[in-house]
N, C-alpha and C. Protein backbone atom coordinates (compact mmCIF):
# COMPACT_ATOMS: atom_id res chain seq x y z
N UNK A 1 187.61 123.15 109.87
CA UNK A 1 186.57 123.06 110.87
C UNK A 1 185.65 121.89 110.52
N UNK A 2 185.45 121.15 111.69
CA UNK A 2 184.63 119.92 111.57
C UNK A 2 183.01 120.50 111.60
N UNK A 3 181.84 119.79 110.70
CA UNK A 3 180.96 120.05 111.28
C UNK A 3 180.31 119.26 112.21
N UNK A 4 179.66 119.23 112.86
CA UNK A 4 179.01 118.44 114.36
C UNK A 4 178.50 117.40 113.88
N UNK A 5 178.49 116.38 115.23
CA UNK A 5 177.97 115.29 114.58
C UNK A 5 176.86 115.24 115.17
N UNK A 6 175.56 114.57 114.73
CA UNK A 6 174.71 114.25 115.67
C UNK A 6 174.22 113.50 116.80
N UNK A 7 173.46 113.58 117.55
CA UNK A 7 173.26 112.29 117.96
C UNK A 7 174.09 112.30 119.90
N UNK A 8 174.32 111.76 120.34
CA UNK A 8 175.30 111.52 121.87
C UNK A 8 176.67 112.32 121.17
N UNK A 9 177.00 113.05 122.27
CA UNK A 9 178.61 113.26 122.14
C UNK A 9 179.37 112.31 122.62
N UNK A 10 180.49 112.25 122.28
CA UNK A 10 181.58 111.22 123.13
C UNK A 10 181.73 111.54 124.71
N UNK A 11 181.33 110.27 125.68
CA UNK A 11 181.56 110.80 127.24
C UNK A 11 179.70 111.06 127.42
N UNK A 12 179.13 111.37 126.72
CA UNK A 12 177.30 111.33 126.99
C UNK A 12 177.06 110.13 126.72
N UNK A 13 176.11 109.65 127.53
CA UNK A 13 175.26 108.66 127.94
C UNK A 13 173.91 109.04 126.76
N UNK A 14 173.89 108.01 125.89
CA UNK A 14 172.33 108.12 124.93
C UNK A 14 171.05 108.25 126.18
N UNK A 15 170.64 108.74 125.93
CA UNK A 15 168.95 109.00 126.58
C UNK A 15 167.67 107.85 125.81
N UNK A 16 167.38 107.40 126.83
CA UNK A 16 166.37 105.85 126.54
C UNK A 16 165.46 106.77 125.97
N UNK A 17 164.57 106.24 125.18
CA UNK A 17 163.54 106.90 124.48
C UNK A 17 162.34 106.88 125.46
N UNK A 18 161.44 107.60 125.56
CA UNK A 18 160.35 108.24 126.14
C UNK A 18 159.11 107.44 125.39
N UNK A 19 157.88 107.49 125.99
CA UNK A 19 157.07 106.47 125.32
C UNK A 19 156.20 107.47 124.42
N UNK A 20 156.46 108.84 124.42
CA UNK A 20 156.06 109.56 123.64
C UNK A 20 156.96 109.33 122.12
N UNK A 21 158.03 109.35 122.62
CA UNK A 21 159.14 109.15 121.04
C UNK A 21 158.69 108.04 120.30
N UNK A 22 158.05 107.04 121.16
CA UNK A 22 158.33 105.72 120.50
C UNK A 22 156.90 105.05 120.19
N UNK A 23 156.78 105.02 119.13
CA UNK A 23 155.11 104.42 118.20
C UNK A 23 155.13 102.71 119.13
N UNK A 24 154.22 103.15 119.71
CA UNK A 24 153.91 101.69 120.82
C UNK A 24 152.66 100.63 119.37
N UNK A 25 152.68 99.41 119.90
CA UNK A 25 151.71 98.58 119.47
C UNK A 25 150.78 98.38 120.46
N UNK A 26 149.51 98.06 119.96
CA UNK A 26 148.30 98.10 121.10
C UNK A 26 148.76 97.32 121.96
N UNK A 27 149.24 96.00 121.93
CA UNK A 27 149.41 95.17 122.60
C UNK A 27 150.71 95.44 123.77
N UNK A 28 151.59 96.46 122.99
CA UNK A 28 152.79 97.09 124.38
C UNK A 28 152.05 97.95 124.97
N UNK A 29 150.78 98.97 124.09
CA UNK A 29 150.23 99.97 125.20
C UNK A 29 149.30 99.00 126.34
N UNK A 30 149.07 97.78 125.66
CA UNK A 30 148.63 97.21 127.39
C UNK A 30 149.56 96.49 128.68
N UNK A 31 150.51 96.23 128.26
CA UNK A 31 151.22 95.87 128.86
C UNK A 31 151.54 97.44 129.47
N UNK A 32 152.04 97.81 129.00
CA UNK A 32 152.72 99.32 129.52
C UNK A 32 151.68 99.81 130.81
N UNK A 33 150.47 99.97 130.57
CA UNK A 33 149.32 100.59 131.26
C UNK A 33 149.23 99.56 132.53
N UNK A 34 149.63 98.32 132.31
CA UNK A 34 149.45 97.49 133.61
C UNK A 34 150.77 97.60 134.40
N UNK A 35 151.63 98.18 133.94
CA UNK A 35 153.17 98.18 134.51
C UNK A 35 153.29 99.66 135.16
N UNK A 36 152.53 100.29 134.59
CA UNK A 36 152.14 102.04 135.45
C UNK A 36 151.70 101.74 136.26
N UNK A 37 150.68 101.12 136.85
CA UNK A 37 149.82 101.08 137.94
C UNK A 37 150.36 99.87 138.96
N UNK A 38 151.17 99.12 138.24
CA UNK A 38 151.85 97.44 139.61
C UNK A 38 153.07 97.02 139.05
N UNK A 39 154.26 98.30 139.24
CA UNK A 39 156.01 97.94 139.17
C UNK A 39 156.16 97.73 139.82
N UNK A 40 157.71 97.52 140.59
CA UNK A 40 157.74 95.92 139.25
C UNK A 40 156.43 94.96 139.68
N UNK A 41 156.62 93.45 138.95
CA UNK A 41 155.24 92.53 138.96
C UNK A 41 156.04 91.48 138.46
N UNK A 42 155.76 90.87 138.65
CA UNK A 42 155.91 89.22 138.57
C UNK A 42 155.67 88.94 137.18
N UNK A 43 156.49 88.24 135.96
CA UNK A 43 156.23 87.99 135.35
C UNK A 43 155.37 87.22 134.65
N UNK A 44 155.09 86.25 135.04
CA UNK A 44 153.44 85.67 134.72
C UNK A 44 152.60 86.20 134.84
N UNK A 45 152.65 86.72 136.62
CA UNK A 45 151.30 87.21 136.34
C UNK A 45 151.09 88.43 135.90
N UNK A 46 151.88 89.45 135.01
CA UNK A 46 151.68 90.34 134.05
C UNK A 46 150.94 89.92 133.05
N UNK A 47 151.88 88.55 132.53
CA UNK A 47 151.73 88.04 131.81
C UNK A 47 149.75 87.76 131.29
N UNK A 48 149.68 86.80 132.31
CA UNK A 48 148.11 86.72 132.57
C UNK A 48 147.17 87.80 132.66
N UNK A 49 147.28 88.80 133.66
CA UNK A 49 146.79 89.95 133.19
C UNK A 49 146.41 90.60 132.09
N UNK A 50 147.50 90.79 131.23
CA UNK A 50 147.39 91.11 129.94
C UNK A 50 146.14 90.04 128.86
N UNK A 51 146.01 89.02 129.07
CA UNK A 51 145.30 88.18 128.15
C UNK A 51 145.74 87.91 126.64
N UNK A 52 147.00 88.12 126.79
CA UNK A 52 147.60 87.86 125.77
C UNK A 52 148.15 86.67 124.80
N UNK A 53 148.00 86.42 123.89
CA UNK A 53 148.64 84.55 123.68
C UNK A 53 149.77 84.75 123.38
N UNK A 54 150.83 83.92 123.72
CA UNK A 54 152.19 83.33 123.83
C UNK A 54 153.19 84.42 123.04
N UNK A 55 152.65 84.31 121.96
CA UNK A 55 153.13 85.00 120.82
C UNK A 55 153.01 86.66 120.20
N UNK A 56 151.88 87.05 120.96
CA UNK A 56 151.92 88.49 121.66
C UNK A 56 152.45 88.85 122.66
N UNK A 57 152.39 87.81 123.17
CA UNK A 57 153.14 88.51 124.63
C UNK A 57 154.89 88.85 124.33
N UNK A 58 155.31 87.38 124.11
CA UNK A 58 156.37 87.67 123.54
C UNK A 58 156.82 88.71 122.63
N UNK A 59 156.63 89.44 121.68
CA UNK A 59 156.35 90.30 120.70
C UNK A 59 156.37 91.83 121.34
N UNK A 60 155.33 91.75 122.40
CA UNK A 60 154.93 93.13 123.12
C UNK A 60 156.19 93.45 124.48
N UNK A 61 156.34 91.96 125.32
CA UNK A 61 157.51 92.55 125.77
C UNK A 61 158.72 92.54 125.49
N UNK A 62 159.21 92.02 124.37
CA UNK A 62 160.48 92.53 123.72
C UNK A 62 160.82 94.17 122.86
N UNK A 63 159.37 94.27 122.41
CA UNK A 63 159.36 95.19 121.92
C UNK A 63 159.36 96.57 123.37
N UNK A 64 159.09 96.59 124.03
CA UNK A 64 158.99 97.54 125.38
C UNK A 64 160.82 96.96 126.50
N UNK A 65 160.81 96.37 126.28
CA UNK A 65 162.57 96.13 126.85
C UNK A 65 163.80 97.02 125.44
N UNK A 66 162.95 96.41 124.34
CA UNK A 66 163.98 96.94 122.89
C UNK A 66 164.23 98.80 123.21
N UNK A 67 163.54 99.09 123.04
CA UNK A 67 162.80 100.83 123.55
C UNK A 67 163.07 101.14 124.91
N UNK A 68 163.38 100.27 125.92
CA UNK A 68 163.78 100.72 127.11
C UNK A 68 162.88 101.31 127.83
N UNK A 69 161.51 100.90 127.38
CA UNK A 69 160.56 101.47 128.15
C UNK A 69 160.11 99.84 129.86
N UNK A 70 160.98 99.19 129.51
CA UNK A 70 160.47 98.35 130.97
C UNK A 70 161.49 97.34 130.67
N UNK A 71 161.51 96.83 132.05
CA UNK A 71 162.89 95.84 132.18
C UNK A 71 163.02 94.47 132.61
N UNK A 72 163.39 93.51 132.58
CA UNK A 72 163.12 92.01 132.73
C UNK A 72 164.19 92.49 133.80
N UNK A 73 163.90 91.70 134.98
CA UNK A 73 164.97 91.05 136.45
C UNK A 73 165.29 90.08 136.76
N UNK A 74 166.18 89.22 136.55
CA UNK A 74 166.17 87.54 137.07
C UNK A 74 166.43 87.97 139.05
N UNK A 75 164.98 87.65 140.20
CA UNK A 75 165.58 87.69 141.23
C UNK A 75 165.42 86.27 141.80
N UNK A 76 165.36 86.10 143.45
CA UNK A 76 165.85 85.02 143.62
C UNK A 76 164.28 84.59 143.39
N UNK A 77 163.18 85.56 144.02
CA UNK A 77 161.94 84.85 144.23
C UNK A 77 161.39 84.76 142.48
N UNK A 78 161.99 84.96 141.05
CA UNK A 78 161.41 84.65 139.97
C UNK A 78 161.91 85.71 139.22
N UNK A 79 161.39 85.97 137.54
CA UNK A 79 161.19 87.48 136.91
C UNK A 79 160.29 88.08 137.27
N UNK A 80 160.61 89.63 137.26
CA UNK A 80 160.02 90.44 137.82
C UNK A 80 160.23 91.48 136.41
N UNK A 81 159.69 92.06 135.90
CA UNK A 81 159.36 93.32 134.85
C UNK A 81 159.15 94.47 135.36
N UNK A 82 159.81 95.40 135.61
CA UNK A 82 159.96 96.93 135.65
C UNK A 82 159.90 97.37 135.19
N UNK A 83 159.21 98.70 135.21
CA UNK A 83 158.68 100.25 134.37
C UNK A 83 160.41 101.04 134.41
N UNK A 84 160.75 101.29 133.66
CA UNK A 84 161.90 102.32 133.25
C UNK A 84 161.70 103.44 133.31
């Protein structure tokens, strides 16, 4: 007898993590909080919103795409960032 494995069974789909599961950085909980209230949004001007420099920003939304808590779109009119 095998014992179980953990984790997804074979044929299950993993479950994206919840923003409760996942230890946010201040700088994703602002991004996050502006993406609750205006999904999707235009990427800059999230961007701007946030007041973030280059290098936070970058940082905060990779880290919130990594976690699956929001999503980059290439459409025709630009990126657009979605709440998951």
């Amino acid at each position: 007898m095998r014992p179980e494995r953990s984790g997804a069974r074979e044929g299950e789909a993993e479950q994206s993590p919840k923003e409760e599961d996942v230890e946010l950085t201040d700088d994703e909980k602002v991004v996050l909080n502006i993406l609750k209230t205006n999904s999707p949004i235009d990427l800059n001007e999230l961007k701007g919103q946030t007041g973030l420099s280059n290098k936070k920003w970058d940082k905060a939304i990779k880290g919130l795409t990594k976690n699956k808590l929001a999503k980059v779109e290439k459409t025709d009119a630009g990126l657009l960032v979605l709440l998951v």
